[in-house]
Structures are given as structure tokens and as C-alpha cells.
Protein backbone atom coordinates (compact mmCIF):
# COMPACT_ATOMS: atom_id res chain seq x y z
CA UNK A 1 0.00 0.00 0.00
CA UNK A 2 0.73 3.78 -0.91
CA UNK A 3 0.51 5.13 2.79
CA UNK A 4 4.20 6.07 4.40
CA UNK A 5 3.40 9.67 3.14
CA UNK A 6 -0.18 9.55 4.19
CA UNK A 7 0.65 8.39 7.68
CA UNK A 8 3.71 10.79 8.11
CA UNK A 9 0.69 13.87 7.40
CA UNK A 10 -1.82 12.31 9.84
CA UNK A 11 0.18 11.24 12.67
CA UNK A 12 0.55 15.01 13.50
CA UNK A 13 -3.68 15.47 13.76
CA UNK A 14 -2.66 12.49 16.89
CA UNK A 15 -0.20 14.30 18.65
CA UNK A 16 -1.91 17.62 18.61
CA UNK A 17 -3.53 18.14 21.97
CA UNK A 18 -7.59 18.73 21.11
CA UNK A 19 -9.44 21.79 21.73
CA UNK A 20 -11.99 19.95 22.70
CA UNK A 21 -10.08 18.78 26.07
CA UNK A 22 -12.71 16.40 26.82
CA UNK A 23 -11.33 13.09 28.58
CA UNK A 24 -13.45 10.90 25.79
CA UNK A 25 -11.49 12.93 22.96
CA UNK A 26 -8.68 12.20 24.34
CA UNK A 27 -8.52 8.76 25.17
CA UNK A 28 -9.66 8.39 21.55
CA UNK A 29 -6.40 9.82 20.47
CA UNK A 30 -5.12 7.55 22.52
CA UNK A 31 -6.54 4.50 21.19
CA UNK A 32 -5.70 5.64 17.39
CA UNK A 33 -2.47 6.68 18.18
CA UNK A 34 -2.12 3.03 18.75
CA UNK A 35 -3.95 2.39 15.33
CA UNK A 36 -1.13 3.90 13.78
CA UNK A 37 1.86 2.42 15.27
CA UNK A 38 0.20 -0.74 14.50
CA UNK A 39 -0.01 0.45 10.70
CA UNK A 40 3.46 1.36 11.14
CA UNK A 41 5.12 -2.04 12.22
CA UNK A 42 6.13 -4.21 10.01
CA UNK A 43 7.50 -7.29 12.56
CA UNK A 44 4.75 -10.03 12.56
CA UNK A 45 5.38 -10.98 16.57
CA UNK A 46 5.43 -7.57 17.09
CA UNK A 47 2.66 -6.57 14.95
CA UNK A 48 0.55 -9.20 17.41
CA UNK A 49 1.70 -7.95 20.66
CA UNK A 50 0.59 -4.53 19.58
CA UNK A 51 -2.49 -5.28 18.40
CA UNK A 52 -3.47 -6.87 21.74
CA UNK A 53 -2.46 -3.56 22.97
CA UNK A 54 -4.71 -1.65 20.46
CA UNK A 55 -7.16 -4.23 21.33
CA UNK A 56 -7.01 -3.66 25.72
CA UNK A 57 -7.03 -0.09 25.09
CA UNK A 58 -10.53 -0.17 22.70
CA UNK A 59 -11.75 -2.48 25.20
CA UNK A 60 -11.30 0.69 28.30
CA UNK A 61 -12.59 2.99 25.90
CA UNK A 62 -15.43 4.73 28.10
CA UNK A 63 -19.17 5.24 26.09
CA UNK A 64 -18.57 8.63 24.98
CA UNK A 65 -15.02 8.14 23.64
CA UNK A 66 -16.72 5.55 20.93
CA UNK A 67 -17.92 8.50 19.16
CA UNK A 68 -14.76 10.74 18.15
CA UNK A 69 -12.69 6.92 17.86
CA UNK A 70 -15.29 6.60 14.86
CA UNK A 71 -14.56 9.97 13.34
CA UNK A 72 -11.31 9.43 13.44
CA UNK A 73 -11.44 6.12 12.02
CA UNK A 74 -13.54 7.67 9.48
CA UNK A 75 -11.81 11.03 8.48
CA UNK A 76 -7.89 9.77 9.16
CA UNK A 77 -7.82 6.39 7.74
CA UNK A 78 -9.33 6.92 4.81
CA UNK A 79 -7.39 6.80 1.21
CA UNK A 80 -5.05 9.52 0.07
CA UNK A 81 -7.03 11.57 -2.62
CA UNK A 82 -3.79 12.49 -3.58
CA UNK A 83 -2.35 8.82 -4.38
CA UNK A 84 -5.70 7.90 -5.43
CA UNK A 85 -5.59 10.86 -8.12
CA UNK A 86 -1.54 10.31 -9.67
CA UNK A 87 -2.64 6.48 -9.66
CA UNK A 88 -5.72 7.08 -11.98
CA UNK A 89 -3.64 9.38 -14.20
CA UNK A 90 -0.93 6.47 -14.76
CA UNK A 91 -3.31 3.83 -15.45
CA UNK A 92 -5.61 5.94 -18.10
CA UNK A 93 -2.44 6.66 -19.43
CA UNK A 94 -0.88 3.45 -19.50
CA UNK A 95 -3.58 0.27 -18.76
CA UNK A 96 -1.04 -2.39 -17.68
CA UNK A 97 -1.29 -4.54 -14.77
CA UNK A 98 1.27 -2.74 -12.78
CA UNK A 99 -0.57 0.73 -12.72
CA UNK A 100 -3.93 -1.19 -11.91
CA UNK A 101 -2.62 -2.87 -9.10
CA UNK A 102 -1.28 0.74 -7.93
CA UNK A 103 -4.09 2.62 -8.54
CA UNK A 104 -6.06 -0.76 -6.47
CA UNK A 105 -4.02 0.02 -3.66
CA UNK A 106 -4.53 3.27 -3.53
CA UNK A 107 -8.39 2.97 -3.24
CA UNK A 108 -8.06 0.98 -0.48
CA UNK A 109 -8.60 2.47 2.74
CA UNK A 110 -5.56 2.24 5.32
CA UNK A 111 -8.77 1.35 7.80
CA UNK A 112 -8.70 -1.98 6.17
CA UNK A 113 -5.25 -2.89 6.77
CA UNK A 114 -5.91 -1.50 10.13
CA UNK A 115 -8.72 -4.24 10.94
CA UNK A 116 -6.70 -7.20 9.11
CA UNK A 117 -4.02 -6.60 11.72
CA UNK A 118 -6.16 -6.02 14.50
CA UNK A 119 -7.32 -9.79 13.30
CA UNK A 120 -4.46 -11.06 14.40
CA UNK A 121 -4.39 -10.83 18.21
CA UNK A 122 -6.31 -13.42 20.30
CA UNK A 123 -10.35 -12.13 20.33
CA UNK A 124 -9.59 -10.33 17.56
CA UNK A 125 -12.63 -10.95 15.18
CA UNK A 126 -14.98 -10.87 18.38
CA UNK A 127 -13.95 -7.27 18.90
CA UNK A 128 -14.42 -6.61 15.45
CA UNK A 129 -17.28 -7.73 15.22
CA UNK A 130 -18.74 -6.20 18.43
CA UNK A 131 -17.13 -2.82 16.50
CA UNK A 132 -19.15 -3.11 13.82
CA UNK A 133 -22.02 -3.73 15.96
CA UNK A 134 -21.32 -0.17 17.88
CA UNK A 135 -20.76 1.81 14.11
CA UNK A 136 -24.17 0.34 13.28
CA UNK A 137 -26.16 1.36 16.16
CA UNK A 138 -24.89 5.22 15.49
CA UNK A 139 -25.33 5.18 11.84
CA UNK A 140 -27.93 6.91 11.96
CA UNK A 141 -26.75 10.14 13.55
CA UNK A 142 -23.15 9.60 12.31
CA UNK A 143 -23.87 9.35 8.19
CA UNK A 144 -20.10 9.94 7.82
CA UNK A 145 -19.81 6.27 9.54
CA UNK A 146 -20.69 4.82 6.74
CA UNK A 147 -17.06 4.48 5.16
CA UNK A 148 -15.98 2.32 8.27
CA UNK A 149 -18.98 0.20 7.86
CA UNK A 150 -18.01 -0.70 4.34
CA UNK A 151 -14.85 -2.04 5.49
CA UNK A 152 -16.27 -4.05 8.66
CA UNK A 153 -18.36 -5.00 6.60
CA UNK A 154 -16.29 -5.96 3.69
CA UNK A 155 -13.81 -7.97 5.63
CA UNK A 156 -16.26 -9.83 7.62
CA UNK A 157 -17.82 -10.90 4.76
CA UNK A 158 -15.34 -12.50 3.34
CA UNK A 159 -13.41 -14.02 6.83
CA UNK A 160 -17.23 -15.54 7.26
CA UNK A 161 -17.61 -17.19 3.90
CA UNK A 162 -19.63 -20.13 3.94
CA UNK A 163 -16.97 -21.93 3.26
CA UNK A 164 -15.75 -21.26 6.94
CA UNK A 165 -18.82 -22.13 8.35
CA UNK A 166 -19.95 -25.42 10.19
CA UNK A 167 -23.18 -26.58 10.62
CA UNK A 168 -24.02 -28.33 13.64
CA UNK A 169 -27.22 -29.81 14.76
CA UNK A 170 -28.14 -28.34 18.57
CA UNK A 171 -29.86 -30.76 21.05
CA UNK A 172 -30.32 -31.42 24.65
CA UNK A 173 -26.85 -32.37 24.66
CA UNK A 174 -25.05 -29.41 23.47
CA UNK A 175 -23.23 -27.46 26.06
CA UNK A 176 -25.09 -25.24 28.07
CA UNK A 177 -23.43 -22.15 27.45
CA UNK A 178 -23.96 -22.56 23.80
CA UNK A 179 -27.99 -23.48 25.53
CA UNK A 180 -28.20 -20.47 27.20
CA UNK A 181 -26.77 -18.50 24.20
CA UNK A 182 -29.93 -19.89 22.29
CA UNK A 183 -31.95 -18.73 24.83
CA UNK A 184 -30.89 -15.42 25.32
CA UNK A 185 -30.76 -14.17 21.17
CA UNK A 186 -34.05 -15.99 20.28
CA UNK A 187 -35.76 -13.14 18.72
CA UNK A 188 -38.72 -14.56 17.11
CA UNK A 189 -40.67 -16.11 19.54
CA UNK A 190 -39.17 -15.71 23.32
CA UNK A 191 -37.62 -19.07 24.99
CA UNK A 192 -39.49 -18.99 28.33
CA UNK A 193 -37.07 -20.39 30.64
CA UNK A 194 -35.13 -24.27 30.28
CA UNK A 195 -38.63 -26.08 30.03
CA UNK A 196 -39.82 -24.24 27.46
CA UNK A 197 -36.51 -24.82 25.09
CA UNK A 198 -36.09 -28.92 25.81
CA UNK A 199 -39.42 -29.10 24.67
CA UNK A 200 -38.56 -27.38 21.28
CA UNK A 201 -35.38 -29.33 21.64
CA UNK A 202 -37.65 -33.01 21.74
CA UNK A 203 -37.43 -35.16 18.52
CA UNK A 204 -39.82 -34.07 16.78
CA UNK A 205 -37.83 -30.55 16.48
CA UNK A 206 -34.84 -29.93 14.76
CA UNK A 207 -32.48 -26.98 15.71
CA UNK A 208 -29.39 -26.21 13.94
CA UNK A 209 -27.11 -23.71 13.92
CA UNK A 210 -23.74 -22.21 11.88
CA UNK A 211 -20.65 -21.54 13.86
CA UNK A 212 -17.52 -20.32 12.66
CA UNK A 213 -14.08 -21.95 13.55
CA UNK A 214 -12.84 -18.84 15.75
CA UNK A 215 -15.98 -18.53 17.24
CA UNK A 216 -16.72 -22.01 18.56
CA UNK A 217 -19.13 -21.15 21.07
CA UNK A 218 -21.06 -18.27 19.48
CA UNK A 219 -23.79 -19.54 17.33
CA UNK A 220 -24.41 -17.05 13.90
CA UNK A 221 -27.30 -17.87 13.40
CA UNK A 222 -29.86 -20.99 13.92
CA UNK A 223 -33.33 -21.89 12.61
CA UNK A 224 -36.01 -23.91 14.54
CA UNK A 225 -37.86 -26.34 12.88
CA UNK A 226 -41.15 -28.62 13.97
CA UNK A 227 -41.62 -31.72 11.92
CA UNK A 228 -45.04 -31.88 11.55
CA UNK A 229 -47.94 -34.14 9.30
CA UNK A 230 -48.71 -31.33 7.47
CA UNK A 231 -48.15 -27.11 6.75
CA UNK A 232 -48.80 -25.28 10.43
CA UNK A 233 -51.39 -23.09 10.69
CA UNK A 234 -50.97 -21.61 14.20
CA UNK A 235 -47.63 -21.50 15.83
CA UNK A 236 -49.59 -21.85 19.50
CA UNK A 237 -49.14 -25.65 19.21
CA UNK A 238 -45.43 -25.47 18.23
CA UNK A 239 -44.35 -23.45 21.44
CA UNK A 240 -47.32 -24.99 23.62
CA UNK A 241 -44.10 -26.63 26.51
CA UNK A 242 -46.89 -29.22 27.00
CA UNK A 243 -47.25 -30.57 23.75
CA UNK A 244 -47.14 -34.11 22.81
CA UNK A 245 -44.34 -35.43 21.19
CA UNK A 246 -44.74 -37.08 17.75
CA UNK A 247 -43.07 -39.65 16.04
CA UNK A 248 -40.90 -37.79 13.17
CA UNK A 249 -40.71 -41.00 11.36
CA UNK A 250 -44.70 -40.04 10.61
CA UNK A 251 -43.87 -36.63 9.43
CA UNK A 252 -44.57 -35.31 5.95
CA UNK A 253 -43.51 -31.57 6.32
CA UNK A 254 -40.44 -29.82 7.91
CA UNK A 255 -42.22 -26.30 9.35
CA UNK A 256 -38.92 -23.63 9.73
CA UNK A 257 -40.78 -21.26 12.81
CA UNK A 258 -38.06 -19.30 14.01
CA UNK A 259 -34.43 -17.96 12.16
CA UNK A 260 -32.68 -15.99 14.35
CA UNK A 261 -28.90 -13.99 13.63
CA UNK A 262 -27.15 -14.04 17.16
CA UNK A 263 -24.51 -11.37 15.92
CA UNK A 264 -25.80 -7.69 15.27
CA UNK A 265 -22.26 -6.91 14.22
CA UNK A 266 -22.75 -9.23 10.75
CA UNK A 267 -25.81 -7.62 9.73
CA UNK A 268 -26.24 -8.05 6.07
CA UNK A 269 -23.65 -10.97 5.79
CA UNK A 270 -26.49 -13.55 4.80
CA UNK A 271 -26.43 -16.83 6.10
CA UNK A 272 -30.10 -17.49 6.30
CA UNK A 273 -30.32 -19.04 2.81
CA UNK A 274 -27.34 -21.38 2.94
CA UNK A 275 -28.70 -22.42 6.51
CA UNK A 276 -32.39 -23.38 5.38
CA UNK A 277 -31.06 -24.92 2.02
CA UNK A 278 -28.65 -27.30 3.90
CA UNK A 279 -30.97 -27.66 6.95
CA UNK A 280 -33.38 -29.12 3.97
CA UNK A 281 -31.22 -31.44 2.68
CA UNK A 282 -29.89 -32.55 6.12
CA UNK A 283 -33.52 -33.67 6.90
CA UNK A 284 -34.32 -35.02 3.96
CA UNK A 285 -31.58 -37.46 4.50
CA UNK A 286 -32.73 -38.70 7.88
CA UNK A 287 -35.98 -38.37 7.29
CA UNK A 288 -37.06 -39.13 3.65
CA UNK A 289 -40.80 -38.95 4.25
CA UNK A 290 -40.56 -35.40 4.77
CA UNK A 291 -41.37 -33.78 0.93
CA UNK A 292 -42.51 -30.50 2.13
CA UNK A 293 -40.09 -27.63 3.36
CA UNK A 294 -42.43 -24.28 4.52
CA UNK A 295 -41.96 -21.36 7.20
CA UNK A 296 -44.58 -20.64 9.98
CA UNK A 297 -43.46 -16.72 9.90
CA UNK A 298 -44.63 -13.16 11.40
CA UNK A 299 -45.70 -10.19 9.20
CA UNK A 300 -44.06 -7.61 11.87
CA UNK A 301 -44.97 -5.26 9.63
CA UNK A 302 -48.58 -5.19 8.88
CA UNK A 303 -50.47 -3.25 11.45
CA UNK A 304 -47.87 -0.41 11.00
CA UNK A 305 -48.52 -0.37 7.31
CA UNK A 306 -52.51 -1.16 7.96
CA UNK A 307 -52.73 2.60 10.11
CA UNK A 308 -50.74 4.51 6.95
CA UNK A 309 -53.00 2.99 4.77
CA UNK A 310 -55.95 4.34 6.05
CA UNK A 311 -56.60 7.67 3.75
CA UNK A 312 -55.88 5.10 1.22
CA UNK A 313 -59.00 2.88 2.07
CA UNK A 314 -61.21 6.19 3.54
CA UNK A 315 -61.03 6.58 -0.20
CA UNK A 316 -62.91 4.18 -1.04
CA UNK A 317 -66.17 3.32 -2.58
CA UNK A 318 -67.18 1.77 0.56
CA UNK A 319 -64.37 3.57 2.27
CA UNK A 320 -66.18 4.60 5.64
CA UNK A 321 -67.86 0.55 6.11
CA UNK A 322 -64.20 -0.76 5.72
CA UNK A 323 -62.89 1.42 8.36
CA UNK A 324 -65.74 0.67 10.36
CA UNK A 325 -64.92 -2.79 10.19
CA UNK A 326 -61.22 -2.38 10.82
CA UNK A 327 -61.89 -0.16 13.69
CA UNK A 328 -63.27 -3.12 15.78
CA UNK A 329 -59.59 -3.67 15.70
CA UNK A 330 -58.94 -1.36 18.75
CA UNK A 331 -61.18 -3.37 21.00
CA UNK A 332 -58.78 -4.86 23.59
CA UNK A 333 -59.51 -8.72 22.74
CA UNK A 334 -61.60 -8.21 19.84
CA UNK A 335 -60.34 -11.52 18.68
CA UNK A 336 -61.89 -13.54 21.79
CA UNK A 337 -64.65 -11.56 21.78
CA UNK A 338 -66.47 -13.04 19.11
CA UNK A 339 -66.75 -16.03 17.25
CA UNK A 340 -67.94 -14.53 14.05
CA UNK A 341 -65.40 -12.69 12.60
CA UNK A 342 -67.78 -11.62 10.06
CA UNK A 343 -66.59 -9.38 7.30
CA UNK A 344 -63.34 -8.56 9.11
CA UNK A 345 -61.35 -11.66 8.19
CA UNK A 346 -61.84 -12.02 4.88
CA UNK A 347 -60.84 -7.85 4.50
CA UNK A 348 -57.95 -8.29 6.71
CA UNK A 349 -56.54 -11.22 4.96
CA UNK A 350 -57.32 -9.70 1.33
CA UNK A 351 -55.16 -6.41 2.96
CA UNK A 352 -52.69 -8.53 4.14
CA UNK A 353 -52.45 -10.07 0.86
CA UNK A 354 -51.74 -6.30 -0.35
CA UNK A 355 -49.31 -5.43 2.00
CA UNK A 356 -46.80 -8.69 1.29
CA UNK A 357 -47.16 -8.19 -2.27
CA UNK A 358 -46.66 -4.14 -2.57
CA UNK A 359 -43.86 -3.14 -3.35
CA UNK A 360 -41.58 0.09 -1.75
CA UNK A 361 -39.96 2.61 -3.55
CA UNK A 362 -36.71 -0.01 -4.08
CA UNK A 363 -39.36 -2.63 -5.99
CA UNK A 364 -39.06 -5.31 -3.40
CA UNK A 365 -42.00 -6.09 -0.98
CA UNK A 366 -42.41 -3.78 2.09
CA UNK A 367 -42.48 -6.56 4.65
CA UNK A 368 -38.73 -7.55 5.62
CA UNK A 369 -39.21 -11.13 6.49
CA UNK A 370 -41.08 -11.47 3.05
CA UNK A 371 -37.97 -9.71 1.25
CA UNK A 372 -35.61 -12.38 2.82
CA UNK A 373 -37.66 -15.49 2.50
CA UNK A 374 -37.95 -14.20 -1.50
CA UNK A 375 -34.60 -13.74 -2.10
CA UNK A 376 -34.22 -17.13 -0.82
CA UNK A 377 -36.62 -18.49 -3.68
CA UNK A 378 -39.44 -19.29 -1.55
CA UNK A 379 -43.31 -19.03 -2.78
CA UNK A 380 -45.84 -17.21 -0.59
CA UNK A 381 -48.23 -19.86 -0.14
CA UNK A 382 -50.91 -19.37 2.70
CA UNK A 383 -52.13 -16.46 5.37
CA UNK A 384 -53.34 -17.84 8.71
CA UNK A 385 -56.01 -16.04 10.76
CA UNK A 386 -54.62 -15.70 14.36
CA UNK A 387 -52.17 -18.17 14.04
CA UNK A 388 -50.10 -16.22 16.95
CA UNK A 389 -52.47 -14.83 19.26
CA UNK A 390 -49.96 -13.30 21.38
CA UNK A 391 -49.76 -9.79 22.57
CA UNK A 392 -47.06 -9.31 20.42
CA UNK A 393 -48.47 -10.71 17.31
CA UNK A 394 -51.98 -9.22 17.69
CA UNK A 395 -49.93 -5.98 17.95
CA UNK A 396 -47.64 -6.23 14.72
CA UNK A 397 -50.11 -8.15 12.66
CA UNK A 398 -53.81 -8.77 14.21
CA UNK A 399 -52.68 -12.20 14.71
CA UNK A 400 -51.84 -13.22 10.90
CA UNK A 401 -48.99 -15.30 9.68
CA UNK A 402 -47.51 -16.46 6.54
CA UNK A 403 -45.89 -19.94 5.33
CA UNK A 404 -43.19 -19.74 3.06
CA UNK A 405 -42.76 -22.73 0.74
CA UNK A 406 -39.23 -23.73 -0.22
CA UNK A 407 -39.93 -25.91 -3.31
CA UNK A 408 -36.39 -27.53 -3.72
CA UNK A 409 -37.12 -27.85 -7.47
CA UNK A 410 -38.18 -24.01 -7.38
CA UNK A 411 -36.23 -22.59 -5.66
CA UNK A 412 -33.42 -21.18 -7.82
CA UNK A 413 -35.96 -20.88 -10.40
CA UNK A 414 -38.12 -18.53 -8.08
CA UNK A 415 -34.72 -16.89 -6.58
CA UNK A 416 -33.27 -16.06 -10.17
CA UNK A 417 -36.89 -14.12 -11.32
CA UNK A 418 -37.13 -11.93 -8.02
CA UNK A 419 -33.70 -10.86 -8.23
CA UNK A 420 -33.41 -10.10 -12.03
CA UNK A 421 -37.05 -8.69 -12.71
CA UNK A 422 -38.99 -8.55 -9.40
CA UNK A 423 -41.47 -11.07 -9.86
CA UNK A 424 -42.76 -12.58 -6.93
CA UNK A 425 -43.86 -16.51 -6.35
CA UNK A 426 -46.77 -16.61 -4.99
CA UNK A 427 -49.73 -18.76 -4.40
CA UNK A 428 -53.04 -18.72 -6.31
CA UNK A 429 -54.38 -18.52 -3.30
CA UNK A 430 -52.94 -15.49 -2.38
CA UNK A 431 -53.03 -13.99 -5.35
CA UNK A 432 -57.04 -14.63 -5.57
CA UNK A 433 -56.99 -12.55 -2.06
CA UNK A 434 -54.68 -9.79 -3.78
CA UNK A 435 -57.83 -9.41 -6.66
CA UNK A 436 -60.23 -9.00 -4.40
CA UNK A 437 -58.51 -6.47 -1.96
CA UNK A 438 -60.42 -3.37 -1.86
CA UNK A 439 -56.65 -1.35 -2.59
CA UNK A 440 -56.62 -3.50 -5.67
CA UNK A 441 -59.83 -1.56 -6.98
CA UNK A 442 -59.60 1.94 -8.16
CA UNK A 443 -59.63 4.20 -4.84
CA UNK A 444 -62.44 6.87 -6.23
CA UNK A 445 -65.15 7.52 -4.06
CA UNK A 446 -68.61 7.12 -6.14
């Protein structure tokens, strides 16, 4: 890399005492002070003593002195424009290899050097990770960020190729501080105490998870599954700790109700698809009876999206009965109030229907959990009225839910048309509820 002049510059904006004279400021200094001698050394045992030191310094960083590590991160380790401008000059004026590989190094940032080295000392990719997982929660406020998150995110990307990955099936057995790791990251449907997970540990369940080799006991990511006779309907038998236990050997359908990424600091490094693919196949092998691979999932979404699109439906024909009708919804337990839905299901569902299937202003569906399970190459086969009951699925989605269907013969098939021209697999079923939506009428009052 092109950066001995670069670093000679910048290691003067270290040394300068701040103006702010804040103790966070400082120690920040402190900490990329370190970043740079680091940079600087080219001894390999050395190299790894001192980024253990760079290491135990970020580690006593207080709070506030995350903030100004980040801009400097972000404004003092970034490529040379300078380098970055004389390398572009050689190569359009002579293309050979030599000038492209200068003018590649100058592009990249000194930040990712920086990070390959801090890879080095023991805990290393844990702290990078947990770095990334900082620069992501203050993205937000700190646009300028978005530079170092590129080359987190870049790196870990490729040091977590699936090719580094190990899939390993979790069970009563596993250790319990992998258990209680399971446990505590479950985001889709809360584990409710020890009970609550052997029972979706039993054997008709499947849980498996993706580790990586440095990382032995921090699952990625892991997806439970319920073997089941046929596509679920409700996920209130699935997590009921009380249910019976089937025989697997009788199953005909593998029902994925829960993915969940354990690592906020590899957001947007995708494992979910290579983990229900080879979860598939895994199962198929033991269990060969199983033919059918579908998702019991949330629509988080939905009741959000159903209170924006209310001047949509007041516009309406029949604008005023429809929000009559959906009004009911504010009745604390207006599902157990009644057993007649009466004409609230069949509008919810054909809204619901509308709301997985319209698109935002990127061409992919609104709903987040649909735009994964698409990209995937799943179909959008069936909605299910109050299929989770709970307060917090009556809250995101009046109690609906969605199966997915992974058709192993479809799948690329359905994966290569959503990605290349947006068109979404989906069932006739739900497609005959998208047709009779009211939003798929014209929205003109008579």
C-alpha cells in the first residue's frame, strides 16, 4: 500500500492536543495513536503484541469516547485523494497490470489494513465484530460512519464465507453455554425459561445452527424447525411446553418457525439461505418422508402499514364501512370476543395479501421477512387467521402469519426471477386474495 506519506501527514492530527479537552477525545487519540503504530510495524510478533495492545485499550474505551474513535477512524484512515488521483492518471495513461494494481491500492482504505491486523491478536474478530455492531447502532446520527462500515463489513464478509462455516445440529446435549446462548438471542418467539426450550429441543424438532471456527461457542445464526404431518397453521401448538411429542418417522412436512442472527455486528452478511437450504437437505436425508419444506413466519410489519393505509381505504367506494370494520380492531380482545369474525377476516386477509405483495420505492415487498424469504426463492403460499395470538403478534399483525414454501425444485428458479425482474412466487391462493382487496380496486369515491 501507498501510505508512508499519508501516515507521516496524519500522525501530526494524533499528537496535537484537542481543543476539545474532553477526557473521551482524548482517550480516543489515545486509542488511534495506537492504530497507527500498529499500521506502522512491520514485525509479525510484534505486529501481534501490539495489536493486543490496540485491542485492551478499545476495550477501556469509556461510552462517549466511541464517538470521536469513529470519526477518526472515518476522516484519518481513509485513502489519500492524492495517491488515489496520480494512480488514476498512470493507469488511463498506460492500462497495464502494474498501474492497476497501484491505482487498487490506492483505493483501499488504510482502515482496512488496520482491521486485518487487529485480526491477528487473540479475540480479535470478536472485537471486530462487536465494532461493527457499535458503528451500526450510530449510523444513523453519524452518516459519515458509513465508510468504516463498508470495510467491517467488507472484511467480515469474506473471513465468514460459507466456506468457513460449520453446521451443527443443537440438542439437549449441546453445552449449556452454547444453551443459554440460544436462549438469550431468540428473537422470534421468546424461549421462556429451560422447560420451554427442551421441549422445542424433543425429537420431533430440529435446531441447527452455523458456527464459525474462531468462534466455537457463538452460534451465527440458527433456525427452529417442527416436523409436523402437514403445513402449520398456528404456531400456538409449536411453542405450547406441553405438547405431545410425535413420532418424526410419521412426518410429511419440515415447518422452519423461528431464524434468528445471534450477531448484530454481521448484519447483512447472509447466512439465512445457505442455513435453510442445507438444513433441507440434512432432513431429507434422515428423514425421507418429509417432501414439504415451509416457514410458519410473522408479518411484523402489517399493522404499522394497515394505520398509513388508512386515507388510502377512507377513499374508497365503501371507504367509511371498511374502516368501520377495521376499527373493531382497537377493541382490547376483539379476537376472543367473538366467534364470528364476520366481514373482518376475509378484508384483513385480502389487505394482508396487499401489503406482502406491494412493493416500496426499491421494488421489493415492504415486509422484511417477506424480502428475505424471497430472495431465498421461496413461494408465498398461505395467510393464517390468528395463528399467533400473542400480545405481540396481535400488535404487529392482528394475529396473521404467513408460510413460506421452499420448493427444492423451485427454488433457484423462483430466486433467479425476483432478483433479475422482481417477480414474486406466490400462491393462487394469495393472489385470488390480492384481486379481491379493496386497494386492488380503483380508490375513487362514487
Amino acid at each position: 500500500m501507498a501510505t508512508g506519506s499519508f501516515f507521516k501527514r496524519i500522525i501530526g492530527d494524533f499528537v496535537r492536543p484537542s481543543k476539545a479537552a474532553g477526557r473521551p477525545v482524548r482517550k480516543a487519540r489515545d486509542a488511534l495513536k495506537l492504530c497507527q503504530a500498529l499500521l506502522s510495524e512491520r514485525g509479525e510478533v510484534s505486529g501481534a503484541t501490539l495489536a493486543r495492545e490496540v485491542l485492551s485499550e478499545c476495550e477501556q474505551l469509556p461510552e462517549p469516547a466511541w464517538s470521536p474513535f469513529f470519526d477518526l477512524l472515518a476522516s484519518n484512515f481513509s485513502p489519500d485523494p492524492g495517491e488515489i488521483r496520480r494512480a488514476a492518471e498512470a493507469w488511463l495513461g498506460e492500462s497495464t497490470a502494474d498501474n492497476l494494481l497501484r491505482l487498487q491500492s490506492a483505493v483501499e482504505p488504510p482502515r482496512q489494513e488496520l482491521f486485518r491486523r487487529l485480526n491477528m491478536a487473540p479475540g480479535g474478530t470478536a472485537a471486530l465484530i462487536a465494532m461493527r455492531r457499535r458503528v451500526l447502532a450510530g449510523l444513523k446520527t453519524h452518516p459519515e460512519w458509513k465508510s468504516v462500515d463498508a470495510d467491517l463489513a467488507h472484511l467480515l464478509g469474506s473471513w465468514f464465507n460459507r466456506g468457513f462455516l460449520t453446521l451443527q445440529r443443537i440438542d439437549w446435549r449441546t453445552p449449556a453455554m452454547v444453551l443459554e446462548k440460544l436462549i438469550a438471542h431468540e428473537a422470534v418467539h421468546q424461549i421462556r425459561g429451560w422447560d420451554d426450550l427442551r421441549r422445542r429441543l424433543e425429537n420431533d424438532r430440529r435446531c441447527f445452527a452455523f458456527f464459525h471456527p474462531v468462534l466455537p461457542d457463538e452460534p451465527l445464526i440458527f433456525i427452529e424447525v417442527a416436523l409436523t404431518k402437514s403445513m402449520s397453521a398456528t404456531v400456538r401448538t409449536l411453542l405450547d411446553p406441553g405438547a405431545t411429542v410425535d413420532d418424526p418417522a410419521r412426518a410429511d412436512t419440515a415447518t422452519f418457525y423461528s431464524i434468528t442472527n445471534c450477531q448484530e455486528g454481521l448484519r447483512g452478511i447472509s447466512f439465512g439461505n445457505m442455513l435453510i437450504k442445507q438444513v433441507a437437505e440434512e432432513i431429507g436425508r434422515q428423514l425421507p418422508r418429509v417432501q414439504r419444506y415451509a416457514t410458519l413466519s410473522p408479518i411484523p410489519g402489517f399493522c404499522a402499514w394497515l394505520s398509513d393505509a388508512r386515507s388510502r381505504i377512507g377513499a374508497l367506494a365503501r371507504g367509511s364501512a371498511l374502516l368501520a370494520e377495521l376499527d373493531r380492531l382497537a377493541a382490547p380482545g376483539w379476537h376472543r370476543d367473538t366467534q364470528d369474525p364476520g366481514a373482518l377476516k376475509p378484508l384483513l386477509m385480502q389487505l394482508c395479501a396487499s401489503y406482502l405483495l406491494e412493493t416500496g420505492h426499491d421494488g421489493e415487498p415492504i415486509d422484511t421477512v417477506a424480502r428475505f424469504h424471497l430472495r431465498n426463492g421461496a413461494r408465498i403460499e398461505r395467510l393464517n387467521w390468528l395463528a399467533d395470538d400473542s400480545e405481540q403478534g396481535m400488535r404487529r399483525s392482528a394475529g396473521l402469519m404467513v408460510n413460506y414454501m421452499y420448493d427444492l425444485e423451485q427454488v433457484e428458479r423462483n430466486h433467479e426471477a425476483y432478483v433479475k425482474v422482481g417477480q414474486v412466487a406466490a400462491s393462487h391462493e394469495l393472489r385470488a386474495l390480492l384481486r379481491a382487496s379493496p386497494l386492488s380496486r380503483p380508490a375513487v369515491k362514487a
